[in-house]
Protein backbone atom coordinates (compact mmCIF):
# COMPACT_ATOMS: atom_id res chain seq x y z
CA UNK A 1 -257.81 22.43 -25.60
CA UNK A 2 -257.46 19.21 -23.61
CA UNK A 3 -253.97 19.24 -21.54
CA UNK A 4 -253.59 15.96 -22.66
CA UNK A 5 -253.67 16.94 -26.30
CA UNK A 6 -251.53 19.87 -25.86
CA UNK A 7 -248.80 17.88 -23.93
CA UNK A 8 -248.98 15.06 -26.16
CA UNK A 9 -248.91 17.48 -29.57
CA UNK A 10 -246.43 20.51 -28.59
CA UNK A 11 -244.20 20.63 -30.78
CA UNK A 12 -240.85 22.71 -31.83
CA UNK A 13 -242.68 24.87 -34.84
CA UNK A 14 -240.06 26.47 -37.25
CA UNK A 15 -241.18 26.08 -40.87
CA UNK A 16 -245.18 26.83 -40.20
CA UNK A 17 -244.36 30.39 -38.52
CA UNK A 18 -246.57 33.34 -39.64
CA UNK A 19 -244.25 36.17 -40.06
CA UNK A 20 -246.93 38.48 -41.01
CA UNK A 21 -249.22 37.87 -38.08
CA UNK A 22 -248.24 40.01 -35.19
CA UNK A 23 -249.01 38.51 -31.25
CA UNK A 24 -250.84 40.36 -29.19
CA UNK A 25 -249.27 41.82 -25.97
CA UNK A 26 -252.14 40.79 -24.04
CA UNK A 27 -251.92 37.06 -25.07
CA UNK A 28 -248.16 36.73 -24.18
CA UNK A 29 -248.81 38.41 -21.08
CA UNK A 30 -251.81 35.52 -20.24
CA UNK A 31 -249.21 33.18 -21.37
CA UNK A 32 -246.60 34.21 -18.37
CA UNK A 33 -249.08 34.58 -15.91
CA UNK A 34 -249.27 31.14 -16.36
CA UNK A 35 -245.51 30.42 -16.41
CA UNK A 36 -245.46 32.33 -12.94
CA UNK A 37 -247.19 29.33 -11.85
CA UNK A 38 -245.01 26.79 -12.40
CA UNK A 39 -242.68 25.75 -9.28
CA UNK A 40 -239.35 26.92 -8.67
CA UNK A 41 -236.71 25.74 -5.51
CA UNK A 42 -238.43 26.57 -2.35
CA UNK A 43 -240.35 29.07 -3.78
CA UNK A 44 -237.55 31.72 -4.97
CA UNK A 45 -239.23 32.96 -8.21
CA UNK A 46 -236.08 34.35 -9.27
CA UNK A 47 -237.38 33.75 -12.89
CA UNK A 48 -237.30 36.87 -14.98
CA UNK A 49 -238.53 37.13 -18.62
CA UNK A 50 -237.26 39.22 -21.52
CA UNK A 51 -240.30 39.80 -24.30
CA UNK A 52 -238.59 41.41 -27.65
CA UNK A 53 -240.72 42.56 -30.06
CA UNK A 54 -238.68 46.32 -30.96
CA UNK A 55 -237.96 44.90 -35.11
CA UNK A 56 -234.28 46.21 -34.57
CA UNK A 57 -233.85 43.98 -31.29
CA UNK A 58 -235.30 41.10 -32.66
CA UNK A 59 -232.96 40.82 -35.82
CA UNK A 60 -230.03 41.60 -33.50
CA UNK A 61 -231.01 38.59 -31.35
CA UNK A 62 -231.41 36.94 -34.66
CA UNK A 63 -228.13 37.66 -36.13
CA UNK A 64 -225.90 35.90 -32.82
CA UNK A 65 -228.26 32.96 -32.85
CA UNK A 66 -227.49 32.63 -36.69
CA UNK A 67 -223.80 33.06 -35.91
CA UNK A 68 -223.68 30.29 -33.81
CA UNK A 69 -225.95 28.32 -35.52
CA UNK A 70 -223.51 28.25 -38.58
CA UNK A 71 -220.70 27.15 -36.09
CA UNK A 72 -222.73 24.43 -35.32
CA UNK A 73 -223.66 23.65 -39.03
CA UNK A 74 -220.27 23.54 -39.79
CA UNK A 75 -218.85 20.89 -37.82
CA UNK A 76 -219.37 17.06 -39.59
CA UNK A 77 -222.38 15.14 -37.86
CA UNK A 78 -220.14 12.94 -35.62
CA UNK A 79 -218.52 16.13 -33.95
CA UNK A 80 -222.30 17.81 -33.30
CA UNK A 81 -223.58 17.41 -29.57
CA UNK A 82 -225.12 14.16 -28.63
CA UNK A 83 -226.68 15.18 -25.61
CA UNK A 84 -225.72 12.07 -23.71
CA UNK A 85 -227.63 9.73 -26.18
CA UNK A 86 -225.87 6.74 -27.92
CA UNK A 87 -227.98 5.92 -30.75
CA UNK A 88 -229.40 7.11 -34.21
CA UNK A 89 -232.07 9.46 -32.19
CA UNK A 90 -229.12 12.05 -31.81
CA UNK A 91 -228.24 12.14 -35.55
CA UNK A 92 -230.33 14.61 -37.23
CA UNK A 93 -232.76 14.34 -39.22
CA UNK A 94 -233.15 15.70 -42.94
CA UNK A 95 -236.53 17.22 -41.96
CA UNK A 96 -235.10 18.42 -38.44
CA UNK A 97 -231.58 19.91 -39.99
CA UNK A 98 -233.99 21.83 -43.03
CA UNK A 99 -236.09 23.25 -40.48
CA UNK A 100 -233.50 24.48 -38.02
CA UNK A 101 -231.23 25.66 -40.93
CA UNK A 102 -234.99 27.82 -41.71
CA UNK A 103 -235.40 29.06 -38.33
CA UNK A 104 -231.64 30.09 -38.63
CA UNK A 105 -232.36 32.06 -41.68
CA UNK A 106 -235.56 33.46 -41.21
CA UNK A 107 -235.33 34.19 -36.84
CA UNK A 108 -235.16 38.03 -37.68
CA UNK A 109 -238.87 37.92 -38.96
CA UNK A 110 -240.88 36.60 -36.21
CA UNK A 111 -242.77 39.18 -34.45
CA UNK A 112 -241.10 38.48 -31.02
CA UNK A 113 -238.97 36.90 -29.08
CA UNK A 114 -239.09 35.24 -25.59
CA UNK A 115 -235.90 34.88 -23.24
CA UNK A 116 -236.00 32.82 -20.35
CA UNK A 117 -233.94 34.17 -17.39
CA UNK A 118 -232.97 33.35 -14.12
CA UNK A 119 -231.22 35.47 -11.41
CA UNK A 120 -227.84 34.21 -10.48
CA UNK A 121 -225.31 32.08 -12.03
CA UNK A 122 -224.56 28.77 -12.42
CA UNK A 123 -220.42 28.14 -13.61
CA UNK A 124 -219.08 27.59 -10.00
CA UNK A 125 -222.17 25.87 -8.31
CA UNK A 126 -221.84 22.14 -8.00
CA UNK A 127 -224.49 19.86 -9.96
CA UNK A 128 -227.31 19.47 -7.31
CA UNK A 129 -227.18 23.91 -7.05
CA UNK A 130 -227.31 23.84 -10.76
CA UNK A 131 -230.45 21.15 -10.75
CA UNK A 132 -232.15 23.79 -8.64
CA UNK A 133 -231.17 26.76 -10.89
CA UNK A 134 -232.16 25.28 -13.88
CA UNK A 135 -235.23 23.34 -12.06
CA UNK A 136 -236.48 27.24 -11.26
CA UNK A 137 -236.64 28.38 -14.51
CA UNK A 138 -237.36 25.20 -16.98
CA UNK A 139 -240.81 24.33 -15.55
CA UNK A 140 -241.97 28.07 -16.41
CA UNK A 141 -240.01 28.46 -19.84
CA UNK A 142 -242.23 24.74 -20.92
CA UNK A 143 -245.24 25.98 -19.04
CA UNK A 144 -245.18 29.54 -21.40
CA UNK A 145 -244.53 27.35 -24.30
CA UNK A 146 -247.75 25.15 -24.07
CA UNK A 147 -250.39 27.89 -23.12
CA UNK A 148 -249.39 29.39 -26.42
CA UNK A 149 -249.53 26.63 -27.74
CA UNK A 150 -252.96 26.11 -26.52
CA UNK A 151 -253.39 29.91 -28.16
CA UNK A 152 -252.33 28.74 -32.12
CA UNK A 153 -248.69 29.87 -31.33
CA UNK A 154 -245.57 27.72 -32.13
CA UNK A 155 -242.52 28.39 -30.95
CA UNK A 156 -239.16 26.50 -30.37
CA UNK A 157 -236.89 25.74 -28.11
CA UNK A 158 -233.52 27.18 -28.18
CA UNK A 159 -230.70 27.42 -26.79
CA UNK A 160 -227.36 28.06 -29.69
CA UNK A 161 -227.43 31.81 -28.91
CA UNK A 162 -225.43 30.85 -25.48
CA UNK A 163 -222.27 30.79 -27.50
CA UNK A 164 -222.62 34.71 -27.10
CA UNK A 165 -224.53 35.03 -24.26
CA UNK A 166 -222.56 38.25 -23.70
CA UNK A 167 -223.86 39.62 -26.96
CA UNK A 168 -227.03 39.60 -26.06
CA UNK A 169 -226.92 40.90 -22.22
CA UNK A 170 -225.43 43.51 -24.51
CA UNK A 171 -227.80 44.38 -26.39
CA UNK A 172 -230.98 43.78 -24.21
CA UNK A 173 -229.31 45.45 -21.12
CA UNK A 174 -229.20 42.23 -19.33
CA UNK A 175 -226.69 42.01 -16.15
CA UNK A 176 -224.32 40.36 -16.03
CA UNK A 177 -225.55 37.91 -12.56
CA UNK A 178 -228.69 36.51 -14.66
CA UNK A 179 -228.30 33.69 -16.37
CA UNK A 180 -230.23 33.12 -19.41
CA UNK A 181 -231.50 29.52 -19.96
CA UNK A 182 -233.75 29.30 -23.25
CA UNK A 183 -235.08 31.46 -26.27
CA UNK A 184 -238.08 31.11 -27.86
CA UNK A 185 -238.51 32.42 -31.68
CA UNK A 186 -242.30 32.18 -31.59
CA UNK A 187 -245.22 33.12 -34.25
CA UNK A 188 -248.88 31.88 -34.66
CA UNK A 189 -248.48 28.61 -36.67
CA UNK A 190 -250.19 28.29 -39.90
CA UNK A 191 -251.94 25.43 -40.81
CA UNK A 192 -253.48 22.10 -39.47
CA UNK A 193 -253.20 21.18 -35.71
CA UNK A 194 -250.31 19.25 -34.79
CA UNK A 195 -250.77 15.28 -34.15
CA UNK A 196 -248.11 13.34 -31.30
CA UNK A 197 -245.13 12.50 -32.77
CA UNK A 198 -243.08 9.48 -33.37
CA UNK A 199 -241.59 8.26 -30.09
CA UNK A 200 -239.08 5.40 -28.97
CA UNK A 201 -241.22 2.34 -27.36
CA UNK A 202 -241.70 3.49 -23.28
CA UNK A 203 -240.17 -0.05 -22.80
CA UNK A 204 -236.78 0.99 -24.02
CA UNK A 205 -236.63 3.69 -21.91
CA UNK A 206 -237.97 3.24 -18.33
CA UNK A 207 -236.64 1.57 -15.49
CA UNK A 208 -238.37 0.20 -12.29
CA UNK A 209 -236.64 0.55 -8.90
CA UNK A 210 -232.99 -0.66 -11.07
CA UNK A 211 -231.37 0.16 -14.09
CA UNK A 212 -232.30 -2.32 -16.76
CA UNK A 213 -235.83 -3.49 -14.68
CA UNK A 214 -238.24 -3.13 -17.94
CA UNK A 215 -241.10 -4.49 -15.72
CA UNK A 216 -242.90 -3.26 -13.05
């Protein structure tokens, strides 16, 4: 595909999964060869990546992210995370909350799972350490997510099984100095291709060289 039409048409797939398709090992395999080229801070590749495909493995994943999912679903829309944004674009959507409350649901069915890792952790480092930590791993974690896109597979991103992070180093054997940044339920999609989604203007949300400069 053309980059530009995979950057500009990635989406987070949840409803059009294809349970019943399984993913080739190869294929996720091309897919993080690719990640491993992303950058990371001054080269460290401390990235590590946790594939689950064992059935039993992927439903116990399943079952913590559901758990905290359903903490989340619980608490009234004003008390949900805004993520820093002050305006409607942080309510959710009908279409978004049905799809994540399907993902929820139905996590235990996709034919694997991908957890983004990073050695180290971050809950004593200042902000600029954690930039770097996080800067070391995100590039990758997007970088997997559009070559399979590219490759018919959807997948989003997550990150609600944190609440229990401890579960889940449980149950995968993880240690306890990685720190796990994003997990990625992911299936080939079914249906049409995806099209760019609606956006705010770029005018409401770019500054040049000061705050509130909307021109160049």
């Amino acid at each position: 595909m053309d980059a530009d039409h995979v950057l500009k048409t990635t989406r987070s797939v949840r409803l059009r999964l294809d349970f019943e398709r399984p993913i080739e090992t190869s294929v996720i395999e091309e897919c993080l060869e690719i990640a491993l080229q992303a950058p990371t801070a001054s080269n460290s590749q401390q990235w590590q990546w946790v594939v689950i495909t064992d059935p039993e493995k992927v439903a116990g994943v399943a079952e913590v992210y559901r758990k905290s999912f359903e903490v989340l679903a619980a608490r009234p829309p004003e008390e949900r995370p805004s993520y820093g944004a002050e305006d409607s674009r942080t309510q959710q959507s009908e279409g978004v909350t049905r799809s994540a409350t399907y993902l929820a649901a139905e996590m235990h069915r996709c034919p694997a799972l991908l957890l983004a890792c990073i050695s180290g952790r971050v809950e004593d480092l200042g902000p600029m350490a954690q930039a770097g930590v996080y800067g070391s791993i995100l590039p990758g974690a997007w970088s997997f997510m559009l070559a399979a896109r590219a490759r018919g597979i959807g997948m989003a991103w997550t990150t609600l099984h944190i609440r229990h992070e401890d579960e889940v180093a449980e149950l995968l054997g993880i240690p306890a100095d990685v720190t796990q940044a994003a997990l990625f339920p992911m299936a080939y999609f079914t249906g049409e291709d995806f099209r760019p989604a609606p956006r705010v203007p770029l005018e409401q949300v770019v500054h040049w060289n000061a705050w509130g400069q909307r021109a160049p």
